[in-house]
N, C-alpha and C. Protein backbone atom coordinates (compact mmCIF):
# COMPACT_ATOMS: atom_id res chain seq x y z
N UNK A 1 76.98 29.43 112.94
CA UNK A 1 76.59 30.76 112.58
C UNK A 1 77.74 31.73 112.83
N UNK A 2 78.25 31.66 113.54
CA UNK A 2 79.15 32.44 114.06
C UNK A 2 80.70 32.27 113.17
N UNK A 3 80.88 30.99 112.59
CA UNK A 3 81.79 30.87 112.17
C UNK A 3 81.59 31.34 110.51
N UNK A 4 80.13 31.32 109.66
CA UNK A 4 79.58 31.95 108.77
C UNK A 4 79.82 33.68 109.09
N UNK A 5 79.63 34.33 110.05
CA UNK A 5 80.06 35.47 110.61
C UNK A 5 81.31 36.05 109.81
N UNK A 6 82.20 35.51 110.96
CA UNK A 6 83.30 35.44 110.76
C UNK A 6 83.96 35.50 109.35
N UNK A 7 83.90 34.14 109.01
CA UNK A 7 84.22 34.16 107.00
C UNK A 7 84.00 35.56 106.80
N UNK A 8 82.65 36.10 106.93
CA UNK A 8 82.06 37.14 105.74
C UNK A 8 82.97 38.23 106.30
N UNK A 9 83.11 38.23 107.99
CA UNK A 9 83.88 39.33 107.60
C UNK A 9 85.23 39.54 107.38
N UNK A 10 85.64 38.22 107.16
CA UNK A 10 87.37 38.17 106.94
C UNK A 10 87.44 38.42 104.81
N UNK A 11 86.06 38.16 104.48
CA UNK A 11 86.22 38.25 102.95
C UNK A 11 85.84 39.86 102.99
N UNK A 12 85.04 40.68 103.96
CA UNK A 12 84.29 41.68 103.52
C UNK A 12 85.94 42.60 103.29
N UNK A 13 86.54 42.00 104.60
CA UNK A 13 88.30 42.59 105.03
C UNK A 13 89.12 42.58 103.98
N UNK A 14 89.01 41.40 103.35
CA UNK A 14 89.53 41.27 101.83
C UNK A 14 89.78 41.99 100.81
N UNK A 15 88.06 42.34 100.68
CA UNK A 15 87.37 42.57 99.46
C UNK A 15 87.96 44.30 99.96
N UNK A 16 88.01 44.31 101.05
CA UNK A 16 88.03 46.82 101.17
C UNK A 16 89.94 46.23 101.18
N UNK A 17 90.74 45.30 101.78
CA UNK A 17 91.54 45.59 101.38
C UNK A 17 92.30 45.45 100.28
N UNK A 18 91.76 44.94 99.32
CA UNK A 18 91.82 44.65 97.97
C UNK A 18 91.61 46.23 97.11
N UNK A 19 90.84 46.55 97.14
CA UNK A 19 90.11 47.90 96.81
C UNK A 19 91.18 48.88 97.42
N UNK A 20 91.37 48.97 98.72
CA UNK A 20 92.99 49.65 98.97
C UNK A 20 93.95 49.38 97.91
N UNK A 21 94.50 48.55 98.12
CA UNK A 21 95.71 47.85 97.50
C UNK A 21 94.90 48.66 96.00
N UNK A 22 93.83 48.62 95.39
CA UNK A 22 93.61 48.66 93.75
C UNK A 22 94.34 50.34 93.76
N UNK A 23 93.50 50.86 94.89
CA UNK A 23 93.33 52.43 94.77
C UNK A 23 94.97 52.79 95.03
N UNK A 24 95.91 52.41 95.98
CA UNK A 24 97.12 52.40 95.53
C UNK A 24 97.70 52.39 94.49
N UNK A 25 97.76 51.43 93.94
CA UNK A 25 98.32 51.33 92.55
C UNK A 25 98.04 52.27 91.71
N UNK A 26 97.00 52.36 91.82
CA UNK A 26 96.06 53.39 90.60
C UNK A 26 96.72 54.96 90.82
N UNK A 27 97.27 55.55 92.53
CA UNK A 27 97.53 56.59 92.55
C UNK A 27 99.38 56.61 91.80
N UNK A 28 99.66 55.15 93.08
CA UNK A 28 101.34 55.10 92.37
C UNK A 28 101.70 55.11 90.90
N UNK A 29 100.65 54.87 90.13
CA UNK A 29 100.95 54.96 88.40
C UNK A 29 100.84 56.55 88.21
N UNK A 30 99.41 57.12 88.72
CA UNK A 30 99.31 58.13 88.17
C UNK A 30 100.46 59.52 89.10
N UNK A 31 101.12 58.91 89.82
CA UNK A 31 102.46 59.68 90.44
C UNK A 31 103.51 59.57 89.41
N UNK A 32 103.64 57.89 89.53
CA UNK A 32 104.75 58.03 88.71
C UNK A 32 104.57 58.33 86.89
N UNK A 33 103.24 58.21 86.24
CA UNK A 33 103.02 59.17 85.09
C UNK A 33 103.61 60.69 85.12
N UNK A 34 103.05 61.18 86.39
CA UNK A 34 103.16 62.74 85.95
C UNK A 34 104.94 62.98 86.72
N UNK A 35 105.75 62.11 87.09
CA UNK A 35 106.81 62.47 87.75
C UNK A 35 107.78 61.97 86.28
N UNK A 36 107.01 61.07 85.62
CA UNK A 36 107.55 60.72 84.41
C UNK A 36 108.00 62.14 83.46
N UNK A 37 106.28 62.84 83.41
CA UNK A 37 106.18 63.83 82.53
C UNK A 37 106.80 65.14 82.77
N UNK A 38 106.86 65.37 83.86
CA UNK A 38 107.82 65.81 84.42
C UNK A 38 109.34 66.04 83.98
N UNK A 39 110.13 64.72 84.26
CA UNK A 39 111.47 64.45 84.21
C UNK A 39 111.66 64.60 82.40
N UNK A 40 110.41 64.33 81.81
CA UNK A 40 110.89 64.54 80.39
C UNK A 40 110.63 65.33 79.63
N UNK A 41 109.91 66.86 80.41
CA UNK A 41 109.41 68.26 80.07
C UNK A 41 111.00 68.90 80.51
N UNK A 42 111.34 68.58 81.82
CA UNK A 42 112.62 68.94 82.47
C UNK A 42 113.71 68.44 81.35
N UNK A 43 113.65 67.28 81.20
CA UNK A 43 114.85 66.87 80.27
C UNK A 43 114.87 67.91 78.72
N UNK A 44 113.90 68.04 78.43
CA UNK A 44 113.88 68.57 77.10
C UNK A 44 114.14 70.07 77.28
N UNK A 45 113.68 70.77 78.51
CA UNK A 45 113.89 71.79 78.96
C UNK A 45 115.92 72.22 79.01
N UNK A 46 116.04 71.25 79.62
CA UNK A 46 117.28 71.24 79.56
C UNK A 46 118.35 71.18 78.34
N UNK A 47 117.98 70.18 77.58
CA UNK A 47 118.42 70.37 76.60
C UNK A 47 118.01 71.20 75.41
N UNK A 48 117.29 72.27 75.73
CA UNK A 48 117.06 73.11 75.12
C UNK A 48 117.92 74.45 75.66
N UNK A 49 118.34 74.06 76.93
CA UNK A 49 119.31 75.45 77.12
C UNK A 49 120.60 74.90 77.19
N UNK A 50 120.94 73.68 77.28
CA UNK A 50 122.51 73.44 76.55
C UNK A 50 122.55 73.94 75.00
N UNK A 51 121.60 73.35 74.09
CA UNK A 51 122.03 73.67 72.67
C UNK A 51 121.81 75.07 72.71
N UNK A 52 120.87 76.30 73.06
CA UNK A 52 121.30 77.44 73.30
C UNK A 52 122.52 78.10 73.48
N UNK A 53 123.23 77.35 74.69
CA UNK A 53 123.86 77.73 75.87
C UNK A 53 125.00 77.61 74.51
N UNK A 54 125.62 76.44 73.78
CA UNK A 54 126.20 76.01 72.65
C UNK A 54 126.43 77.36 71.50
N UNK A 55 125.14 77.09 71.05
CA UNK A 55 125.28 78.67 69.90
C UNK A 55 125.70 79.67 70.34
N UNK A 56 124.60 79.68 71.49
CA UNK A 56 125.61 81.56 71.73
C UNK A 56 127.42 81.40 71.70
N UNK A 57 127.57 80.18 72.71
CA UNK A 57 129.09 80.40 72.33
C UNK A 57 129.61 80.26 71.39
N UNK A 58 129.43 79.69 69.90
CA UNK A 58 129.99 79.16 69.27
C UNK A 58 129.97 80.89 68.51
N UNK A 59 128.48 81.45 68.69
CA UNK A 59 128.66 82.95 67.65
C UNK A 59 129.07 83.74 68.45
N UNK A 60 129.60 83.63 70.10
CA UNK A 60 130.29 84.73 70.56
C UNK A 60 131.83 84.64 69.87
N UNK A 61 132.45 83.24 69.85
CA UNK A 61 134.01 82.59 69.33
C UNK A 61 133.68 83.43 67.63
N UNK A 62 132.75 82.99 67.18
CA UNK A 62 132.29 83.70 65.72
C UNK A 62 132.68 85.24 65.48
N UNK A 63 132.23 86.03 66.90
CA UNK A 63 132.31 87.49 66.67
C UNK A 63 133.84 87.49 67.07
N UNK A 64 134.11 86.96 68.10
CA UNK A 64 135.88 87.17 68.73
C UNK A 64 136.20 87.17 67.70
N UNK A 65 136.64 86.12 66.85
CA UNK A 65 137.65 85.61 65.72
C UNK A 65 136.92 86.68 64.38
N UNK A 66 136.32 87.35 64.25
CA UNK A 66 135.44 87.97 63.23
C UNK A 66 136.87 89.65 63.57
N UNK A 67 136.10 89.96 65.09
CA UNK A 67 136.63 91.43 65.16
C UNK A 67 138.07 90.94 65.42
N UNK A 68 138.81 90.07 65.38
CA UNK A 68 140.19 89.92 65.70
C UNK A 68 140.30 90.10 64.38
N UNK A 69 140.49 89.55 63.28
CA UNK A 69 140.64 89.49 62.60
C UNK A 69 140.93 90.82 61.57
N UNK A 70 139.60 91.73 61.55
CA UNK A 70 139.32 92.76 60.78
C UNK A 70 140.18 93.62 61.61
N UNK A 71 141.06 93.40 62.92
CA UNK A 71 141.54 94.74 63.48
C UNK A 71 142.79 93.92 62.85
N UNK A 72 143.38 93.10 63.22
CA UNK A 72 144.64 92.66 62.77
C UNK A 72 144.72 93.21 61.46
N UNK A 73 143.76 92.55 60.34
CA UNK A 73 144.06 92.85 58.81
C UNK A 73 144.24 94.60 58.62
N UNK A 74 143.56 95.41 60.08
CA UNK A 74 143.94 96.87 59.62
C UNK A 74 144.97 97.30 60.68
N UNK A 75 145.72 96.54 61.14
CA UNK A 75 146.71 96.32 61.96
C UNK A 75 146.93 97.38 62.98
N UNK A 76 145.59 97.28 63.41
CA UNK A 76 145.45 98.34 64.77
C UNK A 76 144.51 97.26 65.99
N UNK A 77 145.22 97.56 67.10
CA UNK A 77 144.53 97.00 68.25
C UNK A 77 143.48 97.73 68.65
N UNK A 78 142.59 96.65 69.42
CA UNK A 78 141.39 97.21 70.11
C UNK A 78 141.25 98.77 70.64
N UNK A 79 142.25 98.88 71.37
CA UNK A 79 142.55 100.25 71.89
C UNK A 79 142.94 101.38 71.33
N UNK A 80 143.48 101.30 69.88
CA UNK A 80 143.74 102.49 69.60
C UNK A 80 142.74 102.53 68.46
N UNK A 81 141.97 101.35 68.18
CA UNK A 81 141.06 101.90 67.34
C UNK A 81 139.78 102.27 68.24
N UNK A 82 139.75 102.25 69.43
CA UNK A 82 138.56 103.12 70.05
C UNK A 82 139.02 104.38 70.29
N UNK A 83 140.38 104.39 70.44
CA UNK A 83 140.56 106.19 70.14
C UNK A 83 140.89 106.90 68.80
N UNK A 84 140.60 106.46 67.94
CA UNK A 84 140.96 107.05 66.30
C UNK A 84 139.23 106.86 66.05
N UNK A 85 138.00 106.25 66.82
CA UNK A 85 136.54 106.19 66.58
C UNK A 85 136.82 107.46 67.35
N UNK A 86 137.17 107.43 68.53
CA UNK A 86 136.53 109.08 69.27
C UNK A 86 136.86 110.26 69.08
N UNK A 87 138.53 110.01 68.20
CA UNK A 87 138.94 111.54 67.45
C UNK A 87 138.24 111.62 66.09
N UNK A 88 137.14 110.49 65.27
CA UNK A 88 136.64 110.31 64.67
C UNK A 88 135.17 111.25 64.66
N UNK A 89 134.69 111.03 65.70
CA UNK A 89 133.89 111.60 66.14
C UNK A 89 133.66 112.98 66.98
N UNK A 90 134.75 113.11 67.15
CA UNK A 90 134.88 114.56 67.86
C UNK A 90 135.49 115.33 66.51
N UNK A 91 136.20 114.78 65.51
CA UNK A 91 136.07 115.73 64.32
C UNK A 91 134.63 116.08 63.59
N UNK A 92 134.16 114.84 63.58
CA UNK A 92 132.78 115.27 62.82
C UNK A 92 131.48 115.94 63.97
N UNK A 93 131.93 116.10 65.17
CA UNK A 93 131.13 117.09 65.58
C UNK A 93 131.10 118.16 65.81
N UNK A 94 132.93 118.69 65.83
CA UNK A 94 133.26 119.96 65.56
C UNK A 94 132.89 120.54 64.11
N UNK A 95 132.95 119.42 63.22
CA UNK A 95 132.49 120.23 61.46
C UNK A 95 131.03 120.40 61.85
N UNK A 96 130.05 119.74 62.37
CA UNK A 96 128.46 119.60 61.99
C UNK A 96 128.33 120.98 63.38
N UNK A 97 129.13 121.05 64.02
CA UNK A 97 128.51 122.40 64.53
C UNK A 97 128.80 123.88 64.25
N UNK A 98 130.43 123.96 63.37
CA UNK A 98 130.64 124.70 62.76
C UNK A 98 129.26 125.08 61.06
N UNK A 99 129.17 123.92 61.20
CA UNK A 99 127.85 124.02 59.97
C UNK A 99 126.61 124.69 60.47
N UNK A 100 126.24 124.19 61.41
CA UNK A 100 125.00 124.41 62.15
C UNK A 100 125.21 125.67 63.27
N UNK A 101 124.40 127.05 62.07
CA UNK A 101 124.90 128.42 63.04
C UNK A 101 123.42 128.22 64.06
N UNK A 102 124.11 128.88 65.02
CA UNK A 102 122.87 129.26 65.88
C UNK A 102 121.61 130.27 65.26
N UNK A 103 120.13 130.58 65.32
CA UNK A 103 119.48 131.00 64.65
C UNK A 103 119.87 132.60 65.12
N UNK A 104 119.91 133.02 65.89
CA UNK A 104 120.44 134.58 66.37
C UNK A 104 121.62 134.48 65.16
N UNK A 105 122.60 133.52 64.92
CA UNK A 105 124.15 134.32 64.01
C UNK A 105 123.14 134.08 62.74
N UNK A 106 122.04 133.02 62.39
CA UNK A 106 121.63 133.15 60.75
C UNK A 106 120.91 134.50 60.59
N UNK A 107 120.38 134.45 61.67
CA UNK A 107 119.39 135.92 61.17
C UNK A 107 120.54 137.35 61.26
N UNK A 108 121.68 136.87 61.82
CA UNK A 108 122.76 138.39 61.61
C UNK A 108 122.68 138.27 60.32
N UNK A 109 123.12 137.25 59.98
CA UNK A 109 124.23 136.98 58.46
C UNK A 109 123.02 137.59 57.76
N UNK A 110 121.36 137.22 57.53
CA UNK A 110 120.74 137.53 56.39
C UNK A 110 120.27 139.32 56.97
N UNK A 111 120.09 140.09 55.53
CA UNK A 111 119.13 140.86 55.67
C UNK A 111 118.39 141.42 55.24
N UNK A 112 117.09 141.71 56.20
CA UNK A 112 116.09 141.85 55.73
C UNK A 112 115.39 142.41 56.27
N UNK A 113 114.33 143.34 55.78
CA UNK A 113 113.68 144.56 56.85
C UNK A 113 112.07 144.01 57.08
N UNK A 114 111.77 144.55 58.13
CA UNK A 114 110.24 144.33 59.04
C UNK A 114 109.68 145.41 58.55
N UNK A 115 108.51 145.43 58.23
CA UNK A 115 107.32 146.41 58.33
C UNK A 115 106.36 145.83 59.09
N UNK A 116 106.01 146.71 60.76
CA UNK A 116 104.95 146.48 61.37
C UNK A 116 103.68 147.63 61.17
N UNK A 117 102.41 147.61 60.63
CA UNK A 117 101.50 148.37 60.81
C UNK A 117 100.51 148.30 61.39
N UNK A 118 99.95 148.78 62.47
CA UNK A 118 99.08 148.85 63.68
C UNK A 118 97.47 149.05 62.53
N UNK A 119 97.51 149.98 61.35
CA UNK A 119 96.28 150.53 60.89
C UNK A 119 96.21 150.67 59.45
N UNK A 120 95.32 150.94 58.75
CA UNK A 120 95.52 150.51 57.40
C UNK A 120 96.09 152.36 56.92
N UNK A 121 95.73 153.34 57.53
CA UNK A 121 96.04 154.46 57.62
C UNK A 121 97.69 154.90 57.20
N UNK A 122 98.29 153.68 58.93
CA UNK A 122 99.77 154.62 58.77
C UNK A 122 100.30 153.96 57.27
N UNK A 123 99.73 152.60 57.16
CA UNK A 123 100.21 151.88 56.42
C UNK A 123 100.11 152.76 54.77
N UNK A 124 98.93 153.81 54.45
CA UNK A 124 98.85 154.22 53.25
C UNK A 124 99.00 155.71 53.66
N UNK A 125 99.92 156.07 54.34
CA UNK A 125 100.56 157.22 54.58
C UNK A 125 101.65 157.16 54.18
N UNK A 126 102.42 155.97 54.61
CA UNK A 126 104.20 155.34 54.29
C UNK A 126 104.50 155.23 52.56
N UNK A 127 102.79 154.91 52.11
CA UNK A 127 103.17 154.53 50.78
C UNK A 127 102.78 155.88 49.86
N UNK A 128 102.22 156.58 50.63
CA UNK A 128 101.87 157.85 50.12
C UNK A 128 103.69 158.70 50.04
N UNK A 129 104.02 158.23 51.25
CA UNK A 129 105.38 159.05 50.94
C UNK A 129 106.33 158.69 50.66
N UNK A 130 106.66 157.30 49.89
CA UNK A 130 107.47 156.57 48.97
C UNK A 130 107.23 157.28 48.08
């Protein structure tokens, strides 16, 4: 009897550490699934900001060689064509304000007379003495 005992509980030992061992596995897959999914969300991640990382440079080299170019062909450097833009611009804001009088000098320049009448009275008195 005792040795019937025994057996059952060296199989019962078995059988839960079997069921361990299953439930292991079962977690180590589903670790290494999502460490999988992971590494290949990351990977794609990544190579989504190299080929980025790529274009931009290739259209920053695009713009370099673009504005080198158009300053060479007008055979002015960077620098003096940002100062021929700002005497550029300081001419055309001296013309647009010479254009644009202040409203006190428009109303000198025009003229034109006010009639204020308080009453319908003074008003057909004035025209009485026209």
């Amino acid at each position: 009897m005792l040795v019937v005992c025994e057996k059952q509980k060296t199989e019962e030992k078995k059988k839960h550490n079997e069921k361990v061992m299953q439930m292991q596995e079962e977690i180590k897959n589903k670790i290494y699934q999502k460490t999988k999914i992971e590494l290949a969300v990351h990977s794609i991640a990544a190579c989504i900001q190299i080929c980025a990382h790529a274009m931009i440079t290739v259209l920053e080299v695009k713009i370099i060689t673009y504005e080198h170019n158009h300053l060479a062909a007008a055979g002015l450097s960077k620098n003096k064509m940002k100062k021929k833009m700002k005497i550029f611009q300081s001419h055309l804001q001296t013309s647009l304000n010479k254009k644009m009088l202040s409203p006190s000098e428009k109303m000198s320049e025009k003229k034109f007379e006010i009639v204020i009448s308080f009453n319908k009275e003074k008003k057909n008195e004035k025209k009485k003495n026209d």
